[in-house]
C-alpha atoms as a PDB file:
ATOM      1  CA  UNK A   1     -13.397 -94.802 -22.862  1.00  0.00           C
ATOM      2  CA  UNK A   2     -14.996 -98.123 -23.672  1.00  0.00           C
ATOM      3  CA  UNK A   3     -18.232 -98.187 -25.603  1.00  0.00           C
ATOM      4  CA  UNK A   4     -19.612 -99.647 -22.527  1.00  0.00           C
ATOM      5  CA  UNK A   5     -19.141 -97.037 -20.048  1.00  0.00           C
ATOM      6  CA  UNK A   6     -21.018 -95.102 -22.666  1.00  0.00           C
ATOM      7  CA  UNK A   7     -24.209 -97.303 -22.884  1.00  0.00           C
ATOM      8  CA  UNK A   8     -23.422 -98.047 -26.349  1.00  0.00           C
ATOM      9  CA  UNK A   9     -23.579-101.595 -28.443  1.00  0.00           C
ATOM     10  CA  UNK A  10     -20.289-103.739 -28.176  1.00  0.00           C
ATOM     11  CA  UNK A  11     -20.783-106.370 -30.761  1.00  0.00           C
ATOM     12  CA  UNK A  12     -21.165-105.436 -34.742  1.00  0.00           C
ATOM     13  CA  UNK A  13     -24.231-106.401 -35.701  1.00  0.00           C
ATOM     14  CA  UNK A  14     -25.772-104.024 -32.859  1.00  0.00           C
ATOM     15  CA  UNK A  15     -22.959-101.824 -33.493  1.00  0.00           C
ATOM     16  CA  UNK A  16     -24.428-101.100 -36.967  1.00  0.00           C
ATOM     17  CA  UNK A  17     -27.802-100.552 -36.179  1.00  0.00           C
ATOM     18  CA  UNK A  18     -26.960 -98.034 -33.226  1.00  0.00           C
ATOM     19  CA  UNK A  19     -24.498 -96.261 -35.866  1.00  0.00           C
ATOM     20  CA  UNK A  20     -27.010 -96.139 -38.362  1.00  0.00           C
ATOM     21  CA  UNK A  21     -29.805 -94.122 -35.698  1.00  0.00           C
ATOM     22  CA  UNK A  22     -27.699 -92.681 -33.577  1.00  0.00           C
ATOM     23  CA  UNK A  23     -29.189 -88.973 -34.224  1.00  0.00           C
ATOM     24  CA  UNK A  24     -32.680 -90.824 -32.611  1.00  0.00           C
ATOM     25  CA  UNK A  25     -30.789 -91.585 -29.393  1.00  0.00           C
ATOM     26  CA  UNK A  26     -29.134 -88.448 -29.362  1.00  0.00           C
ATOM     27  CA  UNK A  27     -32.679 -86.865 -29.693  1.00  0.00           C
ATOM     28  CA  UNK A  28     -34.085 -88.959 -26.907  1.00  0.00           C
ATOM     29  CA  UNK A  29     -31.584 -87.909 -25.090  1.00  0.00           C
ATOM     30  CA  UNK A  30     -31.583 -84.060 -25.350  1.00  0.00           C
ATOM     31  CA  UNK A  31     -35.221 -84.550 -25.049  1.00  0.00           C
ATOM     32  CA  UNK A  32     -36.496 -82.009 -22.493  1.00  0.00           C
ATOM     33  CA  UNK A  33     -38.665 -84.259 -20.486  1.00  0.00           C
ATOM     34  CA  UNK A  34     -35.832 -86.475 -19.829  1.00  0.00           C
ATOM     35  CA  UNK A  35     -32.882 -83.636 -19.625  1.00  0.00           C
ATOM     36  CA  UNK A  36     -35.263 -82.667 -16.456  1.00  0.00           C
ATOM     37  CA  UNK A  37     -35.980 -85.833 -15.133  1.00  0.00           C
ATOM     38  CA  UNK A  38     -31.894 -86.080 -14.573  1.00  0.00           C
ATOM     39  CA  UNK A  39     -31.408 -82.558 -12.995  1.00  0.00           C
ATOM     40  CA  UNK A  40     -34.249 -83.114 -10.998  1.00  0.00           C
ATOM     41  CA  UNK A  41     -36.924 -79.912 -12.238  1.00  0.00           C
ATOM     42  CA  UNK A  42     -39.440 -82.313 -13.435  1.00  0.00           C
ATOM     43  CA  UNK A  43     -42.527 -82.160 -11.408  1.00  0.00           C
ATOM     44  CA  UNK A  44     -43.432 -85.497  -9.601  1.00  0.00           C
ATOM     45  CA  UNK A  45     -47.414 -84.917 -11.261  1.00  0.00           C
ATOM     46  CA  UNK A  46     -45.209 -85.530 -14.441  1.00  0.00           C
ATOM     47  CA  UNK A  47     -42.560 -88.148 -13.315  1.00  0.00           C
ATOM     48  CA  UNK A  48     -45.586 -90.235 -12.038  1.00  0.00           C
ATOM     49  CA  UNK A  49     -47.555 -90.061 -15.347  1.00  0.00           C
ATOM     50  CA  UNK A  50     -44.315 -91.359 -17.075  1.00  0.00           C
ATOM     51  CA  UNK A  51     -44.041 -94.161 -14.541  1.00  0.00           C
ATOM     52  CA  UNK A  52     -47.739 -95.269 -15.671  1.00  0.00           C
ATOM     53  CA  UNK A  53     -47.473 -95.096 -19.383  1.00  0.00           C
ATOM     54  CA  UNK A  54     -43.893 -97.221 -18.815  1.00  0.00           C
ATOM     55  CA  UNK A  55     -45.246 -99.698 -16.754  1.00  0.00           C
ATOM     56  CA  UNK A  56     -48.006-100.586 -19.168  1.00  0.00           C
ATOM     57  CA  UNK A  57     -44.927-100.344 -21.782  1.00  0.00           C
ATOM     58  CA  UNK A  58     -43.346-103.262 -19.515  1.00  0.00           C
ATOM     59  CA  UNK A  59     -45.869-105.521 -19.301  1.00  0.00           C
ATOM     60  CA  UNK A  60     -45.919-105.689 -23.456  1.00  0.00           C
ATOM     61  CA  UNK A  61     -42.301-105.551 -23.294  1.00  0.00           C
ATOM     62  CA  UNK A  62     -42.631-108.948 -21.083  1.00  0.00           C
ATOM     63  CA  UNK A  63     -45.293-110.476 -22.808  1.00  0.00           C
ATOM     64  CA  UNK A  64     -42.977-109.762 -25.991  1.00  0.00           C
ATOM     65  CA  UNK A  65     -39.968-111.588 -24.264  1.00  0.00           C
ATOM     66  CA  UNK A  66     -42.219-114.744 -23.041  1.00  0.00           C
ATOM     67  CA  UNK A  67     -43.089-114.914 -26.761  1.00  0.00           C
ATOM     68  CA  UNK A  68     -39.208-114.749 -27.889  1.00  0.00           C
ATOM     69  CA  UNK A  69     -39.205-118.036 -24.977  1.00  0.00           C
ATOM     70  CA  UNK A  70     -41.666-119.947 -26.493  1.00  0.00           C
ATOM     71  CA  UNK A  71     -40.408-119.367 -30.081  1.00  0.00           C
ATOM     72  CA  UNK A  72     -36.723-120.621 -28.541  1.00  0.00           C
ATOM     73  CA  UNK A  73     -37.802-123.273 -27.073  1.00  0.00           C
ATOM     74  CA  UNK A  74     -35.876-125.633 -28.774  1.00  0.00           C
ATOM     75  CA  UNK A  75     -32.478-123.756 -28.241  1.00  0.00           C
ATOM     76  CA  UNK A  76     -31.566-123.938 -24.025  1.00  0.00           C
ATOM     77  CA  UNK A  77     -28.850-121.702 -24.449  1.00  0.00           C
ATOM     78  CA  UNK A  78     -31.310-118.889 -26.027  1.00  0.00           C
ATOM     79  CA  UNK A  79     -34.157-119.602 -23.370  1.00  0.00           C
ATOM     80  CA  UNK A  80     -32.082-119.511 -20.564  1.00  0.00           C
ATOM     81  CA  UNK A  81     -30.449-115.914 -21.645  1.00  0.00           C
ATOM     82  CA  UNK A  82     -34.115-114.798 -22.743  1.00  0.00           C
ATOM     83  CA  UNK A  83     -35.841-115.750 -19.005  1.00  0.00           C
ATOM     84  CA  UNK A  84     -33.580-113.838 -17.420  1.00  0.00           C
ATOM     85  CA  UNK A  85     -34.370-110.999 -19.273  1.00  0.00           C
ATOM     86  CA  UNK A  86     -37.529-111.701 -18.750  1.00  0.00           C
ATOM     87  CA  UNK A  87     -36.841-111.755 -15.350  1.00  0.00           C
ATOM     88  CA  UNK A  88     -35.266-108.620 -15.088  1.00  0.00           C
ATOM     89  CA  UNK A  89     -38.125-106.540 -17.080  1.00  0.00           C
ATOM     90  CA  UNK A  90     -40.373-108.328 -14.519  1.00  0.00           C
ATOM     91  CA  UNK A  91     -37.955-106.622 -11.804  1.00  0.00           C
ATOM     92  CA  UNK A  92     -38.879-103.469 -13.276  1.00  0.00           C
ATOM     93  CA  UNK A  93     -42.204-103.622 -13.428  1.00  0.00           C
ATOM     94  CA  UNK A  94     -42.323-104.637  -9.838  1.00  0.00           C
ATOM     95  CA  UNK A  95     -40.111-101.554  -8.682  1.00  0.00           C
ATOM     96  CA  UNK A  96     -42.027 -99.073 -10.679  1.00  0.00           C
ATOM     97  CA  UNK A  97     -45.413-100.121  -9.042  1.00  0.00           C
ATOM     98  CA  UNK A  98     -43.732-100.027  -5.443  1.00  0.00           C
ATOM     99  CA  UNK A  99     -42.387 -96.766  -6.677  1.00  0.00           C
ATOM    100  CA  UNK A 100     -46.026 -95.547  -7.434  1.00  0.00           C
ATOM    101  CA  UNK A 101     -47.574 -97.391  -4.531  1.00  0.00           C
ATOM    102  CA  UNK A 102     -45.702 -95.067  -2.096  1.00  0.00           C
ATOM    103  CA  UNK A 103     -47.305 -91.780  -4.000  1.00  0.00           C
ATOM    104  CA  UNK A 104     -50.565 -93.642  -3.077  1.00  0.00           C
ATOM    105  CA  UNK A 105     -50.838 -94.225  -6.700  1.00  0.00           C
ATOM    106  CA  UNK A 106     -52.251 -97.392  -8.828  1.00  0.00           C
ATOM    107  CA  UNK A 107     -51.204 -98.483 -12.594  1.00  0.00           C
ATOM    108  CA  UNK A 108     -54.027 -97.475 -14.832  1.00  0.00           C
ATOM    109  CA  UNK A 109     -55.508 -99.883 -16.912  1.00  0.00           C
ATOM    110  CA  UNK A 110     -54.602 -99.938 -21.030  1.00  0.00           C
ATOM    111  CA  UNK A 111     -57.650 -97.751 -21.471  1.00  0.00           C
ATOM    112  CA  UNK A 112     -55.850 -94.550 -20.043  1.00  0.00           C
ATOM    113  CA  UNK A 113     -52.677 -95.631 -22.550  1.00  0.00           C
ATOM    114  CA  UNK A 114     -51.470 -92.583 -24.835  1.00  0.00           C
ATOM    115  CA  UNK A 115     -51.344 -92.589 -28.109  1.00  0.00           C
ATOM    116  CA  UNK A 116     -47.115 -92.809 -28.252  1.00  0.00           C
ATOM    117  CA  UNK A 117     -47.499 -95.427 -25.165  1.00  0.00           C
ATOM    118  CA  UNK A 118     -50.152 -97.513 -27.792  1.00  0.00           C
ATOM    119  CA  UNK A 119     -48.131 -97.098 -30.676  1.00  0.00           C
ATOM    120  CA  UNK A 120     -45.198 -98.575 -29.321  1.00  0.00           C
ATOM    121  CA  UNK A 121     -47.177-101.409 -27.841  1.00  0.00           C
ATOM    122  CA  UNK A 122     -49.183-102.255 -30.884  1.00  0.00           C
ATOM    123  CA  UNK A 123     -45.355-102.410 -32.791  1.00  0.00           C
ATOM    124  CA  UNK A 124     -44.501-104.664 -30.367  1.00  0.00           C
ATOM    125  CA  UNK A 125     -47.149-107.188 -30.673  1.00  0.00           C
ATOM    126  CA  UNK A 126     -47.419-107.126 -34.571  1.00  0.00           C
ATOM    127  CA  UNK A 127     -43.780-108.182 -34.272  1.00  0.00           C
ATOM    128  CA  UNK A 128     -44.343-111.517 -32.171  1.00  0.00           C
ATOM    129  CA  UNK A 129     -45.741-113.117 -35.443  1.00  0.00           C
ATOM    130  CA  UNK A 130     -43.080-112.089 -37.735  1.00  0.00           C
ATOM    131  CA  UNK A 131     -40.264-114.905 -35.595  1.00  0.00           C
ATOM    132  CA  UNK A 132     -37.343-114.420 -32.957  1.00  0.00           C
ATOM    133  CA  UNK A 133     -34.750-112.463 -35.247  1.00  0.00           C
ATOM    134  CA  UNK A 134     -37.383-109.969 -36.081  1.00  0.00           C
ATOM    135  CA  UNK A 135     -38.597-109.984 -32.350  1.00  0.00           C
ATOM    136  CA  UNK A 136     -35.335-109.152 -30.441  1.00  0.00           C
ATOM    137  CA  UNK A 137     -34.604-106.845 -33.129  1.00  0.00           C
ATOM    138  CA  UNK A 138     -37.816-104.772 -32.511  1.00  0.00           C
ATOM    139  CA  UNK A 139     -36.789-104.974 -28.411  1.00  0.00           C
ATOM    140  CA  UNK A 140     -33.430-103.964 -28.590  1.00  0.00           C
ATOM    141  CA  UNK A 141     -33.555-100.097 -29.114  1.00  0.00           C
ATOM    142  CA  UNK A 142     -35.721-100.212 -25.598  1.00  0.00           C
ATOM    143  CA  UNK A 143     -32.906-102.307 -23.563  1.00  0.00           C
ATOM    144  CA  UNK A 144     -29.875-100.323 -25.329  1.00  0.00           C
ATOM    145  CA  UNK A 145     -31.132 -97.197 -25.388  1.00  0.00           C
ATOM    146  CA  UNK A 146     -32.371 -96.591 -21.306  1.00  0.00           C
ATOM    147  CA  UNK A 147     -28.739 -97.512 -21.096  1.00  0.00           C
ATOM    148  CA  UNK A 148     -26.844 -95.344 -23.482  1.00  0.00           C
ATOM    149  CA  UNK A 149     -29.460 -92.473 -21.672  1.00  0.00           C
ATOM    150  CA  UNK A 150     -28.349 -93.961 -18.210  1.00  0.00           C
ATOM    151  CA  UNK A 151     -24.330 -93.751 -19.083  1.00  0.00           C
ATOM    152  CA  UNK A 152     -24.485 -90.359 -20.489  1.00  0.00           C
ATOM    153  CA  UNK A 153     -26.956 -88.608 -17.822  1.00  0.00           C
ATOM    154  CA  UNK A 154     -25.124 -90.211 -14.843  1.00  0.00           C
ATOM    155  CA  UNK A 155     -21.436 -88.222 -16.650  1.00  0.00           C
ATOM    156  CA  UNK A 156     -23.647 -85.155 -16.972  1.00  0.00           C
ATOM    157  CA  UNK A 157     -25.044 -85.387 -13.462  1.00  0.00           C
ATOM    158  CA  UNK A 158     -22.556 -87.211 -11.716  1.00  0.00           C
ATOM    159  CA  UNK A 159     -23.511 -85.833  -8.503  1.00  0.00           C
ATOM    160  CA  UNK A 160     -27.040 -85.407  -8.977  1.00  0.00           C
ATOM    161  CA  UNK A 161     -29.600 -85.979  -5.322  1.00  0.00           C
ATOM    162  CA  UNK A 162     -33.048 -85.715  -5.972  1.00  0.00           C
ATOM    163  CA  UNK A 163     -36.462 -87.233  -6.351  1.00  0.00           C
ATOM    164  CA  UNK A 164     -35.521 -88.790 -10.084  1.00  0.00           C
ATOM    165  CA  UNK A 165     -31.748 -89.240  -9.298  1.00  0.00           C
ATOM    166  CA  UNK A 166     -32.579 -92.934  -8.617  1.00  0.00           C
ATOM    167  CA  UNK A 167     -34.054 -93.256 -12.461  1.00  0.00           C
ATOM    168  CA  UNK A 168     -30.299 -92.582 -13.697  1.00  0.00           C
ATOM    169  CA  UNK A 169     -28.294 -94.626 -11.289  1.00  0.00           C
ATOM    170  CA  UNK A 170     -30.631 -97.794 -11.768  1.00  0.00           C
ATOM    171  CA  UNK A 171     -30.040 -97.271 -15.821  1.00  0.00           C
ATOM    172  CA  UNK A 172     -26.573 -96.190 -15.331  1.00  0.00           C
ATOM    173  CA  UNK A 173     -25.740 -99.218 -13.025  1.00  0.00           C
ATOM    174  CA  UNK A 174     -23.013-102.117 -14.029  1.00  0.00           C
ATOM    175  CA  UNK A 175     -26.202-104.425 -13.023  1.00  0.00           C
ATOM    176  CA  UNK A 176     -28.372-102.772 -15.412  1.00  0.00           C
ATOM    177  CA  UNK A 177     -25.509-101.841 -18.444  1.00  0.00           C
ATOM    178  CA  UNK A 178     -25.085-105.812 -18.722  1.00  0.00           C
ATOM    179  CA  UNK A 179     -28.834-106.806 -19.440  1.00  0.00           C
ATOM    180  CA  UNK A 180     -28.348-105.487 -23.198  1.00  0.00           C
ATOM    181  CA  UNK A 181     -25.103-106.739 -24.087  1.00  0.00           C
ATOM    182  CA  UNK A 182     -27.278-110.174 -23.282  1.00  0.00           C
ATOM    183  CA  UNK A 183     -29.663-109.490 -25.404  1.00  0.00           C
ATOM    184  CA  UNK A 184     -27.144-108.016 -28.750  1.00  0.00           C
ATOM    185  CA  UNK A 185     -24.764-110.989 -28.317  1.00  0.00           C
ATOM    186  CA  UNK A 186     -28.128-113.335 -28.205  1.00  0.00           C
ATOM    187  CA  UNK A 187     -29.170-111.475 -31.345  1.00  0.00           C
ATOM    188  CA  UNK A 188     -26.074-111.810 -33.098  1.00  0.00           C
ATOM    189  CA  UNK A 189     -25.319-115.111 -32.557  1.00  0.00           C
ATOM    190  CA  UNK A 190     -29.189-115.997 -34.183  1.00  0.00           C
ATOM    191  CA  UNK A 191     -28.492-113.741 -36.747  1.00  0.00           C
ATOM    192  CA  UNK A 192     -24.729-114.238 -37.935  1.00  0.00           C
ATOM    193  CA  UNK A 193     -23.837-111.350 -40.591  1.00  0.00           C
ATOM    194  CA  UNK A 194     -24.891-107.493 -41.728  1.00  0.00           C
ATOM    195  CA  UNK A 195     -28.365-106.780 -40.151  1.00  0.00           C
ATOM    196  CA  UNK A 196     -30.968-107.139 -43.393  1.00  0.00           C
ATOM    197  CA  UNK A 197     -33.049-104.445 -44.847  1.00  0.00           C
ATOM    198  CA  UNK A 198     -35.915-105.896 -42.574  1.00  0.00           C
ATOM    199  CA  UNK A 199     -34.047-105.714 -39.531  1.00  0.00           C
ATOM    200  CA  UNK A 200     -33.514-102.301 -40.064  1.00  0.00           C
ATOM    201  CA  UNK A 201     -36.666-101.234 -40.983  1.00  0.00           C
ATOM    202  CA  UNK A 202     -37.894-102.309 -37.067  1.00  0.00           C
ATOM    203  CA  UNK A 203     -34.883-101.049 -35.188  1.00  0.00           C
ATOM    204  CA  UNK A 204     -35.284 -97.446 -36.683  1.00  0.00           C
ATOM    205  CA  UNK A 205     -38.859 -97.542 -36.135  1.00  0.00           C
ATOM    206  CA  UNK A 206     -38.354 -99.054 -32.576  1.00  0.00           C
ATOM    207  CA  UNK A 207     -35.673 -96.032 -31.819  1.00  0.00           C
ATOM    208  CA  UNK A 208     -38.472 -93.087 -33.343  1.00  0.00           C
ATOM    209  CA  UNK A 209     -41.151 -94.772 -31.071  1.00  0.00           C
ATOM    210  CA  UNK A 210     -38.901 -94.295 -28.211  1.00  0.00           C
ATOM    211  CA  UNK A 211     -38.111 -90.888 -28.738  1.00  0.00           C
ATOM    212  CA  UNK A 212     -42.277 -90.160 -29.311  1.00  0.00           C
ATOM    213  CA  UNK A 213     -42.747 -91.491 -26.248  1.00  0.00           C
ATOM    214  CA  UNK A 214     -40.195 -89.106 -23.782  1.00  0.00           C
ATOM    215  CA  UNK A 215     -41.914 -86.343 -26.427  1.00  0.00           C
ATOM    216  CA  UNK A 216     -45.561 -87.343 -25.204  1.00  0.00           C
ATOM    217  CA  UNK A 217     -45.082 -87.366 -21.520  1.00  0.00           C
ATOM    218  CA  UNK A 218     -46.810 -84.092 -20.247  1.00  0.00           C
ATOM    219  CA  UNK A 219     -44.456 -81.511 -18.566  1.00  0.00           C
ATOM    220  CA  UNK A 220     -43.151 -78.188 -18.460  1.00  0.00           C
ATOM    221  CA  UNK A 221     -40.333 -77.600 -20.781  1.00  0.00           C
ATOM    222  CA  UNK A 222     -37.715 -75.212 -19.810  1.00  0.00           C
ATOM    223  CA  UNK A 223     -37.438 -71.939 -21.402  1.00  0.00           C
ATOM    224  CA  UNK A 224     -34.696 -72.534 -24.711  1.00  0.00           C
ATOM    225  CA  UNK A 225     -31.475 -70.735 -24.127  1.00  0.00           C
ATOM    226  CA  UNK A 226     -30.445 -68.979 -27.243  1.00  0.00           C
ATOM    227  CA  UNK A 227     -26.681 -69.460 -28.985  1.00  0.00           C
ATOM    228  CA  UNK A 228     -25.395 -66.444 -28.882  1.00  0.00           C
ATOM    229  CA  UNK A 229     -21.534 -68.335 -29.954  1.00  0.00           C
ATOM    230  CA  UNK A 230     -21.142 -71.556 -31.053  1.00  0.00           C
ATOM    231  CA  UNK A 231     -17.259 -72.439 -31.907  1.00  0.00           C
ATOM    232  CA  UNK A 232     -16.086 -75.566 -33.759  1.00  0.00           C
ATOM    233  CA  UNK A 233     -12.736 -76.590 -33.089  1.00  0.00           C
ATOM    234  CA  UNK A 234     -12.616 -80.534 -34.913  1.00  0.00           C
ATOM    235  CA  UNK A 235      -8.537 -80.600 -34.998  1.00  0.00           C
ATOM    236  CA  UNK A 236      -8.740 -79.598 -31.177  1.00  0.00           C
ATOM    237  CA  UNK A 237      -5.497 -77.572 -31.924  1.00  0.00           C
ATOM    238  CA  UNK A 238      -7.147 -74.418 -29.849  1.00  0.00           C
ATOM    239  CA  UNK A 239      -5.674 -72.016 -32.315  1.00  0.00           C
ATOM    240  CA  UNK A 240      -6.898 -68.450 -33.698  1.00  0.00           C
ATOM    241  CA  UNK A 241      -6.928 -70.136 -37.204  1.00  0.00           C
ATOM    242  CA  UNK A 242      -8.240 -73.066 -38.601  1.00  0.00           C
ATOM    243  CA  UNK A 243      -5.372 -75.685 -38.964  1.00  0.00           C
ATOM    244  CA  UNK A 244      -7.164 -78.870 -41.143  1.00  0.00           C
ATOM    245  CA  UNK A 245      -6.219 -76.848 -44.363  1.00  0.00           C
ATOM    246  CA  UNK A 246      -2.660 -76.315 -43.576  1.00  0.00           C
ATOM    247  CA  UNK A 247      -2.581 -80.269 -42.724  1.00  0.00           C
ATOM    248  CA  UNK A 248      -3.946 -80.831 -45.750  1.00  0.00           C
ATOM    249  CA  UNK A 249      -2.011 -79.317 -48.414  1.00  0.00           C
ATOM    250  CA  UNK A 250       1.134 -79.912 -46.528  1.00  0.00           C
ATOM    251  CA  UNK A 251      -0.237 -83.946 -46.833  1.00  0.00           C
ATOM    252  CA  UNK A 252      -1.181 -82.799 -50.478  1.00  0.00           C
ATOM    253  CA  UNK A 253       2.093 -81.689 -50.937  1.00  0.00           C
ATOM    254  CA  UNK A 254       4.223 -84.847 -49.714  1.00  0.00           C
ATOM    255  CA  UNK A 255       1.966 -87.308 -51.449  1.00  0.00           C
ATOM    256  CA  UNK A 256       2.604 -89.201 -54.348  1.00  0.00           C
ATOM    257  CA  UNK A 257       1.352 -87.985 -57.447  1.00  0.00           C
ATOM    258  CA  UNK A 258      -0.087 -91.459 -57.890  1.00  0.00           C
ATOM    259  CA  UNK A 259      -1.353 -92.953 -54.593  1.00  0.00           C
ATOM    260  CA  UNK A 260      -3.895 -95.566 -53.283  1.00  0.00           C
ATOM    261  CA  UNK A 261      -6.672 -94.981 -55.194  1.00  0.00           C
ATOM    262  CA  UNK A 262      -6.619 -91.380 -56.369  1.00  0.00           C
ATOM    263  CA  UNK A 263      -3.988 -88.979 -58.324  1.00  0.00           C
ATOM    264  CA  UNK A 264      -3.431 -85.473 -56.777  1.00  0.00           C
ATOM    265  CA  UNK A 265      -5.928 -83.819 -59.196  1.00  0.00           C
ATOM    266  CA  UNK A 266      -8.443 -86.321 -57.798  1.00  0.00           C
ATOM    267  CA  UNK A 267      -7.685 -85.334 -54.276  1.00  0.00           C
ATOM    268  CA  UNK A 268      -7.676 -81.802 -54.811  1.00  0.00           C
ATOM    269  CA  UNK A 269     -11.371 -82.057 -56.179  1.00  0.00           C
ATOM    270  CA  UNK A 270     -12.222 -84.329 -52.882  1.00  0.00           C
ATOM    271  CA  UNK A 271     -11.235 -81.698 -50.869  1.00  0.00           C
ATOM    272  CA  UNK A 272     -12.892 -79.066 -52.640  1.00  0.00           C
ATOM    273  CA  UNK A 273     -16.148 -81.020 -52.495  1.00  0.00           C
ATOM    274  CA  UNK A 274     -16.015 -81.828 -48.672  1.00  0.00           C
ATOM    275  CA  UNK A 275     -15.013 -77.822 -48.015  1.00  0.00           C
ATOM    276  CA  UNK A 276     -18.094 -77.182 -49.911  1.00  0.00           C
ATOM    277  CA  UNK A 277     -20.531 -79.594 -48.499  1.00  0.00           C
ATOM    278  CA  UNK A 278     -18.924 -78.279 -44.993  1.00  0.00           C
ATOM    279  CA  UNK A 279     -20.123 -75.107 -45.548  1.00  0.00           C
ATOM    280  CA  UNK A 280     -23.510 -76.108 -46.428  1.00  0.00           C
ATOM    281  CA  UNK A 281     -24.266 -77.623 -43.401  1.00  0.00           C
ATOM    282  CA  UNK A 282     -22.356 -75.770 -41.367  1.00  0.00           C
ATOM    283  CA  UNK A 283     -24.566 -72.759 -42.409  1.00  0.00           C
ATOM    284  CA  UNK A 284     -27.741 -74.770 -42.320  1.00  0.00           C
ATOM    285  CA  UNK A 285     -26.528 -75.493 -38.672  1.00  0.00           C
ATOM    286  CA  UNK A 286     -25.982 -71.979 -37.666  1.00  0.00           C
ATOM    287  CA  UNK A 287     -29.534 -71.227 -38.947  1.00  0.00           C
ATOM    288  CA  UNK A 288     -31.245 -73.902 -36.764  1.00  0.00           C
ATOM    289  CA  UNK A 289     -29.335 -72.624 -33.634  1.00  0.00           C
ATOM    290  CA  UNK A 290     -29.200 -69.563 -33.694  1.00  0.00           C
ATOM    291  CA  UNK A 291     -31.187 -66.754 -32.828  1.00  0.00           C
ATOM    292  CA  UNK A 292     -32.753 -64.770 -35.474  1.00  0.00           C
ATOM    293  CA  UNK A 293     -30.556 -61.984 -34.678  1.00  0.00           C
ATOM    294  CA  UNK A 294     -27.033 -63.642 -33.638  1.00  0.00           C
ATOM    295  CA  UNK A 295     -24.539 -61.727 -31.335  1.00  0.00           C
ATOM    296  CA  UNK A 296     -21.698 -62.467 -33.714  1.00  0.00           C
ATOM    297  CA  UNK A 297     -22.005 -62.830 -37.578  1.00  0.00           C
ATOM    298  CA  UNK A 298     -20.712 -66.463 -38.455  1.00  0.00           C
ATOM    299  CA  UNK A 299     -17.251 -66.634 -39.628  1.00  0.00           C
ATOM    300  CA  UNK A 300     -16.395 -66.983 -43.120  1.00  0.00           C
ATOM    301  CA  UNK A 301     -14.590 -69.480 -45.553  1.00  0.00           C
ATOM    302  CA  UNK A 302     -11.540 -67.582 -47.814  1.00  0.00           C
ATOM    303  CA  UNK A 303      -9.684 -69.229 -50.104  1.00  0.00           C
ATOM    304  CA  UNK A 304     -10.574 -73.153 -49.045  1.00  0.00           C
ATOM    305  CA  UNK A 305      -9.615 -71.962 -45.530  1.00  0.00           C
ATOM    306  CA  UNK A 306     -11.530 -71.043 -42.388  1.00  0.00           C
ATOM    307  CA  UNK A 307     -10.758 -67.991 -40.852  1.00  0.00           C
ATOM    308  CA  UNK A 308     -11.871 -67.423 -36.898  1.00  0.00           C
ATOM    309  CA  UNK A 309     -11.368 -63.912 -36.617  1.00  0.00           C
ATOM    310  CA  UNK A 310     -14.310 -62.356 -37.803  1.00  0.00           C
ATOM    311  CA  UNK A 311     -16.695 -61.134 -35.353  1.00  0.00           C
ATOM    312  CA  UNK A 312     -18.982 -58.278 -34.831  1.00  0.00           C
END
């Protein structure tokens, strides 16, 4: 599947930056305000308070791309790619106050703003003054991310009819998945190279602002469903036992006691250090999932190997 049916960057530069705060979109999207805006639970008190906070998001987001235009004014080929995104932020705005103007609702003014709606805003506009490249990296996470959440709520729901349905399929759309591609390839070609330490200082905080925001809209979460199994399976053999060791040593075994890089002995320690750092996490996992008192006891490492028999 191509990275863009998955709402995900396409070019390097935005490639590395996604990589590097991934886990933030992943939390956005598991975030329960937005996992029930998709399957339709959300209440529409709830959906229409989010529609208020992002429409006075919007209108900062706009005001920071009309700033981007008058700091590229010299460059056509940037200001024409940056008006139409302007333009479509614009487009929107105007669909999300149609949207409310049908509930027989108005936008609010700033003073009714939350504080994860003003904190995002106020990042915005302290950005303006630091110059383009610092601008459209600050924008990005917003433009990228509604589509990676688009993509990847529109596989989940594929079918999905309901009040909030439209939400997905606008974000989800070929229409909508283009707009930022525009704006990566825009900031790459401004900004040829790695991203700089600055740069990624102000898309990580851009992507945590995001994911305060779903976390401050007001709803009611559904009730947590407890793990009572979780099963890893990362050679996706299917097997009763755990097959990456016996593809190991049998690779340990045919290698060259002298290959790229490392000797055997060096390997062997590798290995030993990756089996033990796997079971670190994997048990600091298990302990964040599951419940206090777990249906089945986790399975246990013996000698370097995983074995997927044990149970109650």
């Amino acid at each position: 599947m191509l990275a863009l049916d998955l709402g995900e960057p396409v070019d390097e530069l935005s490639r590395s930056l996604w990589a590097a705060n991934e886990r933030l979109a992943f939390e956005s999207l598991h975030d329960s305000f937005v996992r029930s805006t998709a399957d339709g639970s959300l209440s529409r008190e709830s959906y229409s308070h989010y529609q208020q906070q992002d429409w006075q998001y919007l209108q900062v987001y706009a005001d920071a791309y009309e700033a981007a235009c008058a700091q590229a004014s010299g460059d056509s080929e940037s200001l024409a790619v940056l008006e139409g995104l302007y333009k479509g932020v614009r487009e929107e705005q105007r669909l999300q106050l149609a949207s409310l103007k049908r509930q027989g609702l108005e936008v609010s003014d700033t003073s009714t703003q939350t504080a994860a709606t003003r904190a995002y805003t106020d990042f915005l506009t302290s950005v303006t003054a630091e110059g383009l490249i610092p601008l459209l990296t600050a924008m990005a996470p917003c433009i990228r991310l509604y589509g990676f959440l688009g993509a990847r709520l529109k596989a989940a729901y594929p079918h999905a009819k309901h009040d909030f349905s439209e939400w997905v399929s606008t974000y989800s759309s070929p229409a909508y998945l283009a707009e930022p591609i525009k704006h990566e390839r825009l900031l790459a070609r401004l900004h040829q190279g790695p991203p700089t330490a600055r740069m990624q200082t102000l898309y990580t905080r851009a992507m945590q602002l995001e994911a305060q925001f779903f976390q401050a809209q007001p709803h009611q979460a559904p009730a947590p469903r407890p793990v009572g199994l979780l099963i890893s399976d990362f050679d996706d053999t299917m097997v009763k036992g755990e097959t990456t060791v016996a593809i190991f040593e049998a690779a340990l075994a045919h290698a060259s006691e002298d290959g790229p890089g490392m000797t055997k002995q060096q390997r062997r320690a590798k290995w030993d250090e990756l089996v033990a750092s796997y079971i670190q996490e994997r048990a600091a996992l298990l302990q964040m999932l599951l419940p206090e008192e777990p249906l089945l006891q986790p399975f246990k490492m013996q000698d370097g190997g995983f074995n997927c028999e044990k149970t109650v």
